[in-house]
C-alpha atoms as a PDB file:
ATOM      1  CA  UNK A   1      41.522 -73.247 173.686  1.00  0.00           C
ATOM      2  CA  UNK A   2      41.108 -74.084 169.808  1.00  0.00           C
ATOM      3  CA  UNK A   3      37.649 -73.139 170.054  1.00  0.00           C
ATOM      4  CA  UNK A   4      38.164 -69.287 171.112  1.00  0.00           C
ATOM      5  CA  UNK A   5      36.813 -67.723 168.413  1.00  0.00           C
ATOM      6  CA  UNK A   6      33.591 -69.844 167.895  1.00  0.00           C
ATOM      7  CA  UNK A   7      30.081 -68.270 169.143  1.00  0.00           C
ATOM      8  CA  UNK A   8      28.729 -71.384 170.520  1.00  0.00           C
ATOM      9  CA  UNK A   9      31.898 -71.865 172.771  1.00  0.00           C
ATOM     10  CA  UNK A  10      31.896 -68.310 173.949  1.00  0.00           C
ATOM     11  CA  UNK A  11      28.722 -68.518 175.183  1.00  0.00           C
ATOM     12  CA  UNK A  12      29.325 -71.577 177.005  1.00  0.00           C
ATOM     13  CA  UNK A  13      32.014 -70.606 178.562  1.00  0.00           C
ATOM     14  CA  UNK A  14      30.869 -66.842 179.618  1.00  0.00           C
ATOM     15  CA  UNK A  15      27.530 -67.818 180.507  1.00  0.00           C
ATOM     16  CA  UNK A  16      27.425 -67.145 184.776  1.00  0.00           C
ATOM     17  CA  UNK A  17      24.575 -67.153 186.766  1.00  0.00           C
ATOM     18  CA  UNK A  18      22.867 -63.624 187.949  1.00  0.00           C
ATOM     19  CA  UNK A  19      20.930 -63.154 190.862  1.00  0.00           C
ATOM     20  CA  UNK A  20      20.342 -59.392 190.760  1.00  0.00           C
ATOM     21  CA  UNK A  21      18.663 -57.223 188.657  1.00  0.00           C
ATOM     22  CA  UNK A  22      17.795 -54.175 187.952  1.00  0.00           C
ATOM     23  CA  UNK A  23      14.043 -52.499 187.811  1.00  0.00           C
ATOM     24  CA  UNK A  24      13.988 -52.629 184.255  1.00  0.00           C
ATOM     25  CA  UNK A  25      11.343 -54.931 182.577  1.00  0.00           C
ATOM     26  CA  UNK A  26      12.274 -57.769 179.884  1.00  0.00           C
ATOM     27  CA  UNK A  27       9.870 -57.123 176.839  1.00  0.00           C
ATOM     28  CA  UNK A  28       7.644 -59.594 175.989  1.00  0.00           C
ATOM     29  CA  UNK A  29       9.441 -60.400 172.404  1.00  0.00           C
ATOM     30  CA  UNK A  30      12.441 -61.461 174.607  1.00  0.00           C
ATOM     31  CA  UNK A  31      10.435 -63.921 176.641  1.00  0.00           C
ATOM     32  CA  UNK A  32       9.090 -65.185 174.009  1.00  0.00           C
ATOM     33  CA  UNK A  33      12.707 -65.640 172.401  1.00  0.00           C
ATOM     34  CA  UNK A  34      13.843 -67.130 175.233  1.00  0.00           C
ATOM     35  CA  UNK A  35      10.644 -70.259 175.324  1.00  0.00           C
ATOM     36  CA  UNK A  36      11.489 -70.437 171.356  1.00  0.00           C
ATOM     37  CA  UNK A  37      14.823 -71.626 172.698  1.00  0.00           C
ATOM     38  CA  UNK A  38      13.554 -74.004 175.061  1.00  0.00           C
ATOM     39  CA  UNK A  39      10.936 -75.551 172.964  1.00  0.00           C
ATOM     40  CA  UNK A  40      13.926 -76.704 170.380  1.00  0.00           C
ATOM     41  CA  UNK A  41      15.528 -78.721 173.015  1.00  0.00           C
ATOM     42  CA  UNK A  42      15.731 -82.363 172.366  1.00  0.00           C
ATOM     43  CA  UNK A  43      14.034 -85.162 174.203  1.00  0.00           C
ATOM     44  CA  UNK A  44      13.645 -88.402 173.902  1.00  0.00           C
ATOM     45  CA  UNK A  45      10.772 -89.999 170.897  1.00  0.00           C
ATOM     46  CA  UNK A  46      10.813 -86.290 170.435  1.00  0.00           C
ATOM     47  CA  UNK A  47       7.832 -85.966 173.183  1.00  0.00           C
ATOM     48  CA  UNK A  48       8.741 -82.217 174.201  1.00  0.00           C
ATOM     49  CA  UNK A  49       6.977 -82.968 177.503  1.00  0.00           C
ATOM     50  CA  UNK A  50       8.074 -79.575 179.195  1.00  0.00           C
ATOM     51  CA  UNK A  51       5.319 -76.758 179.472  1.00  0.00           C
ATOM     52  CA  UNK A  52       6.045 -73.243 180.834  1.00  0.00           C
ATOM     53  CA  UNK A  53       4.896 -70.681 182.966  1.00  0.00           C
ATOM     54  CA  UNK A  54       6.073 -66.875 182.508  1.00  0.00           C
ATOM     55  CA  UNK A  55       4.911 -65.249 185.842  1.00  0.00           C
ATOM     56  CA  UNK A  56       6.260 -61.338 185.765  1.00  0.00           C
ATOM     57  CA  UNK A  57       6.933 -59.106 188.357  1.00  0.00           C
ATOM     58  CA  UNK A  58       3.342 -57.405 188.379  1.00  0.00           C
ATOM     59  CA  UNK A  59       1.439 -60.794 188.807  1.00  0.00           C
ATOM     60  CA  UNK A  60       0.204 -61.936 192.077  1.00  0.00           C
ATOM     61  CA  UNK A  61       1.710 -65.285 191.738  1.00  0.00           C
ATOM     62  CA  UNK A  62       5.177 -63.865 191.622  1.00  0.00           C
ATOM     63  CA  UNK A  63       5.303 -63.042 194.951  1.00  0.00           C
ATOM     64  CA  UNK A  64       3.629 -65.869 196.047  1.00  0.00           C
ATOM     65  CA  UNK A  65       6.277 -68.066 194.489  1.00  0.00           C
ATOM     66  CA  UNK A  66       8.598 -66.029 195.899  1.00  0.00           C
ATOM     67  CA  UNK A  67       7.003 -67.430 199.434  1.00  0.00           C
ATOM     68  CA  UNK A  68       8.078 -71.233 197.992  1.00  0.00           C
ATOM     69  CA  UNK A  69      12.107 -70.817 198.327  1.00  0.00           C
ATOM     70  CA  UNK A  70      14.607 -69.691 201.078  1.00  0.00           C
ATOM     71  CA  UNK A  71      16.042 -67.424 197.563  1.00  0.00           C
ATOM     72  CA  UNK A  72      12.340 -65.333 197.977  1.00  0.00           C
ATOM     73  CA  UNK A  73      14.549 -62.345 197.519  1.00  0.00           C
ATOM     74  CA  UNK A  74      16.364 -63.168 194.104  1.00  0.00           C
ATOM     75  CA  UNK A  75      12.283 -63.857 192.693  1.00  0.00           C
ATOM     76  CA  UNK A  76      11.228 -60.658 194.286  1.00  0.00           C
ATOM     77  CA  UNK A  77      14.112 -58.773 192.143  1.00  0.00           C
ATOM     78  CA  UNK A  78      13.189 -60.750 188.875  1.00  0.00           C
ATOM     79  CA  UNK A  79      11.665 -58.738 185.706  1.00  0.00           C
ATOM     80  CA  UNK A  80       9.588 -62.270 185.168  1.00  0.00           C
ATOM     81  CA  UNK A  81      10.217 -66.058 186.150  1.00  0.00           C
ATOM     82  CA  UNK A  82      10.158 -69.306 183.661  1.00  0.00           C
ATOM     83  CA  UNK A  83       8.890 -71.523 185.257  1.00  0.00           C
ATOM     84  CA  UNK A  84       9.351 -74.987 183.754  1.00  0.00           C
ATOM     85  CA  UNK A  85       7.401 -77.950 184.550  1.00  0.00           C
ATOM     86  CA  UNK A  86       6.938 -81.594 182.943  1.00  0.00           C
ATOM     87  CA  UNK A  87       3.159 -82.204 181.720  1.00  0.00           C
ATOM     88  CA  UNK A  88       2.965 -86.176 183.604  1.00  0.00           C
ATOM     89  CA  UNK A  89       0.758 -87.158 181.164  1.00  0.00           C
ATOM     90  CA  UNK A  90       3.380 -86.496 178.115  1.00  0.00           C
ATOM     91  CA  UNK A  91       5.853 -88.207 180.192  1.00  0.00           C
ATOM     92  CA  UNK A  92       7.427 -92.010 178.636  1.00  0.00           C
ATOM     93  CA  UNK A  93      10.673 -92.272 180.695  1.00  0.00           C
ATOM     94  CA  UNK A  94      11.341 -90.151 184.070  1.00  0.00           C
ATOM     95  CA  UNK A  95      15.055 -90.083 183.346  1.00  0.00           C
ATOM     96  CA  UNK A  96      14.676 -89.154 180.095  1.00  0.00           C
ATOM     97  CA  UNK A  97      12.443 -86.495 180.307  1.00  0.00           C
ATOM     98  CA  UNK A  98      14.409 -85.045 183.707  1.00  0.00           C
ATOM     99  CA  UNK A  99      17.455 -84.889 181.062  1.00  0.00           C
ATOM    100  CA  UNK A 100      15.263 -83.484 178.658  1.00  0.00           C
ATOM    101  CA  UNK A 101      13.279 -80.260 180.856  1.00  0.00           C
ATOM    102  CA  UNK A 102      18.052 -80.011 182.100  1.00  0.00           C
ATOM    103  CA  UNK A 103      18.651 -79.774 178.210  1.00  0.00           C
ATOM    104  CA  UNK A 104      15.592 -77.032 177.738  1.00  0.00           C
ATOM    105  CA  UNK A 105      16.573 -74.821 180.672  1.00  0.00           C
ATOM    106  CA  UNK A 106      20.139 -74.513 179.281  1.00  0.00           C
ATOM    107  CA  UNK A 107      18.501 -73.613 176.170  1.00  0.00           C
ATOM    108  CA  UNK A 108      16.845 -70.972 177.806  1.00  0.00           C
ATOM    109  CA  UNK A 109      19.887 -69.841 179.764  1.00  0.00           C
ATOM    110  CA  UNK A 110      21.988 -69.543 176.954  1.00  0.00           C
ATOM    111  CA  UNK A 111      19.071 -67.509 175.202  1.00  0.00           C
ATOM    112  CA  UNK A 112      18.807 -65.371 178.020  1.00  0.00           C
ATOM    113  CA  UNK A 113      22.500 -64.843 177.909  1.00  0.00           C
ATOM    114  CA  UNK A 114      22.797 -64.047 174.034  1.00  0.00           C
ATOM    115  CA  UNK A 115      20.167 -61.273 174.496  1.00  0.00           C
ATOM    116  CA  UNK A 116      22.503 -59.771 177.425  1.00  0.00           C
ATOM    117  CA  UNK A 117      19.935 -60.452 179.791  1.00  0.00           C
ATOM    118  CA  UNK A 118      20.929 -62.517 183.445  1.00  0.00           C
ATOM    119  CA  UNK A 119      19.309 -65.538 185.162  1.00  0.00           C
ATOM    120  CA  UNK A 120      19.663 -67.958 187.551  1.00  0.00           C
ATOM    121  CA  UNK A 121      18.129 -71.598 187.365  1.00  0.00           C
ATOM    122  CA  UNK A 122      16.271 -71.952 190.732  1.00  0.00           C
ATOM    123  CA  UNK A 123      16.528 -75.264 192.261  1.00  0.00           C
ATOM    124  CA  UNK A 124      15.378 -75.506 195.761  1.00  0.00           C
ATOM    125  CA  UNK A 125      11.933 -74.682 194.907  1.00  0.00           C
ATOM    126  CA  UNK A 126      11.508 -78.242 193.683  1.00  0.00           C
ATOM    127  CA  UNK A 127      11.616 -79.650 197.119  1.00  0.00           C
ATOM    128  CA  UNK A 128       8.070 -78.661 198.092  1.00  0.00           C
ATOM    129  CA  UNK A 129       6.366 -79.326 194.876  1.00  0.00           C
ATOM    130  CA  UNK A 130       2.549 -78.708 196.640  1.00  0.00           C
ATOM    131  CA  UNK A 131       3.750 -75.346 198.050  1.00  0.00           C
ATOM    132  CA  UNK A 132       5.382 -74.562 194.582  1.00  0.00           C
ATOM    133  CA  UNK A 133       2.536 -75.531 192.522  1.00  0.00           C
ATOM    134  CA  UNK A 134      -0.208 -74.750 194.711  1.00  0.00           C
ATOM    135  CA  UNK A 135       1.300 -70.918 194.439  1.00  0.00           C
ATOM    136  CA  UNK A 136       1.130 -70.820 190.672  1.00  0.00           C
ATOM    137  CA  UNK A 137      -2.427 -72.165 190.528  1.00  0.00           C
ATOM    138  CA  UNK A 138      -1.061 -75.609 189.101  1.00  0.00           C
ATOM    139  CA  UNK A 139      -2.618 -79.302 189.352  1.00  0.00           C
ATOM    140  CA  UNK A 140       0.250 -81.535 190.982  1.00  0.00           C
ATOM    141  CA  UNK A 141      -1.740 -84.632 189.750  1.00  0.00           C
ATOM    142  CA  UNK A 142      -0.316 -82.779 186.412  1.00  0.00           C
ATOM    143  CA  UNK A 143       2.728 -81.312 186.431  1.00  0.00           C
ATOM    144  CA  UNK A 144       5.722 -81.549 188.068  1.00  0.00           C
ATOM    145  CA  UNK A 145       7.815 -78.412 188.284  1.00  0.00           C
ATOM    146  CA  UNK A 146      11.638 -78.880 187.292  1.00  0.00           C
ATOM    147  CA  UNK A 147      13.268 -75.440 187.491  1.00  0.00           C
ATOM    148  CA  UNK A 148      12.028 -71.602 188.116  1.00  0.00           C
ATOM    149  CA  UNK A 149      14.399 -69.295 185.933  1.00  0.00           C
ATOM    150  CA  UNK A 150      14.308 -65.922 187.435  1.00  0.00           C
ATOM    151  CA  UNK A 151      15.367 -63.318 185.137  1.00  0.00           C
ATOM    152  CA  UNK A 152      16.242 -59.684 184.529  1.00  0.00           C
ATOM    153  CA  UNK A 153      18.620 -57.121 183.352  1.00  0.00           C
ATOM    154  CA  UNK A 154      21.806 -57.533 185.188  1.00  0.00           C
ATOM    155  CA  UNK A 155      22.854 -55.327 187.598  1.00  0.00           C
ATOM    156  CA  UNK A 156      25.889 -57.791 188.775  1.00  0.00           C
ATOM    157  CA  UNK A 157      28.621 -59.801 187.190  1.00  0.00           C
ATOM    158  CA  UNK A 158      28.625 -63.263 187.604  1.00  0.00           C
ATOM    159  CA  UNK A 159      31.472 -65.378 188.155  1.00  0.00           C
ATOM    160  CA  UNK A 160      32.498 -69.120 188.671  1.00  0.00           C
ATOM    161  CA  UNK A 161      35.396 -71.552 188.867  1.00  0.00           C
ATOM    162  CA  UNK A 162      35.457 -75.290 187.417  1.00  0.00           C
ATOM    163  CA  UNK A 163      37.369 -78.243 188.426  1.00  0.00           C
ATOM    164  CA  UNK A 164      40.311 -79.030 185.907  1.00  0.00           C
ATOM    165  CA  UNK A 165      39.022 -81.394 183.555  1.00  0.00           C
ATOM    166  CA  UNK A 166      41.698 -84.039 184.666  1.00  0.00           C
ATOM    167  CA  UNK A 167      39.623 -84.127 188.441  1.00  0.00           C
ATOM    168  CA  UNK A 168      36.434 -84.989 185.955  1.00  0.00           C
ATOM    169  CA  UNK A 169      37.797 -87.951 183.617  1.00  0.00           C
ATOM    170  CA  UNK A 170      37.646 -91.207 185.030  1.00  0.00           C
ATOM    171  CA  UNK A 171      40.219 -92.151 182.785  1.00  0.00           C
ATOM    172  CA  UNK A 172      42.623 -90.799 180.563  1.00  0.00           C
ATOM    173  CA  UNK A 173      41.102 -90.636 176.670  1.00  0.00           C
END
């Protein structure tokens, strides 16, 4: 690829996703690296409507959350979780601000990743926003969660396979 030797594309392309960690805490300077890359995401009018929520592994709302997914046990090894929500209220298009909180928690995974630290973009937990929200202490009249990112040092490698690009295009360019 022509683009080898470029920083961007390297992370992009060696990003993976880690679900195990080890015991080792993520210093506070790194989290707060890692939300400096989120909050320069773009979104549309420029309405940043994402807010966050760093729970860590020694408060009693990580476990809880934990309790919200069938992946408890890849929150329970997590140094700290992101969670990131949309504020309603800041809201002006649901599509565009969904595309918006995707484009902030890549951000924050390729943050994550540049510091050598591992996460994984939590999905599931979504599905029951009351249980989800109602575990962090959260209004759901106010927020809507989007994504937990539970984080850590790595004790794994990731790995992953794409499609061929050709099985993507819906034409030829």
């Amino acid at each position: 690829m022509p683009f080898d030797d470029n920083p961007v594309f390297q992370a992009l392309l060696s990003r993976r996703s880690i679900r195990k960690y080890t015991d080792e805490p993520v210093s506070r300077e790194e989290i707060a690296a890692i939300l400096e890359a989120g909050r320069w995401a773009p979104s549309g009018l420029n309405n940043q409507p994402w807010r966050f929520l760093v729970v860590t592994r020694d408060d009693p709302r990580h476990e809880k959350l934990a309790e919200c997914t069938k992946y408890s046990h890849i929150v329970r090894a997590s140094a700290a979780c992101i969670c990131v929500l949309l504020e309603k209220e800041a809201m002006y298009n649901e599509m565009k601000d969904h595309q918006g909180a995707g484009a902030c928690i890549q951000n924050m995974l390729l943050a994550i990743h540049a510091l050598d630290l591992g996460a994984v973009w939590l999905g599931q937990i979504v599905n029951d926003q009351a249980a989800s929200l109602g575990a962090l202490g959260l209004d759901e009249a106010t927020y809507e969660l989007q994504a937990v990112l539970a984080l850590g040092h790595p004790d794994q490698k990731g790995s992953s396979n794409r499609k061929e690009l050709s099985e993507l295009l819906l034409e030829e360019f």
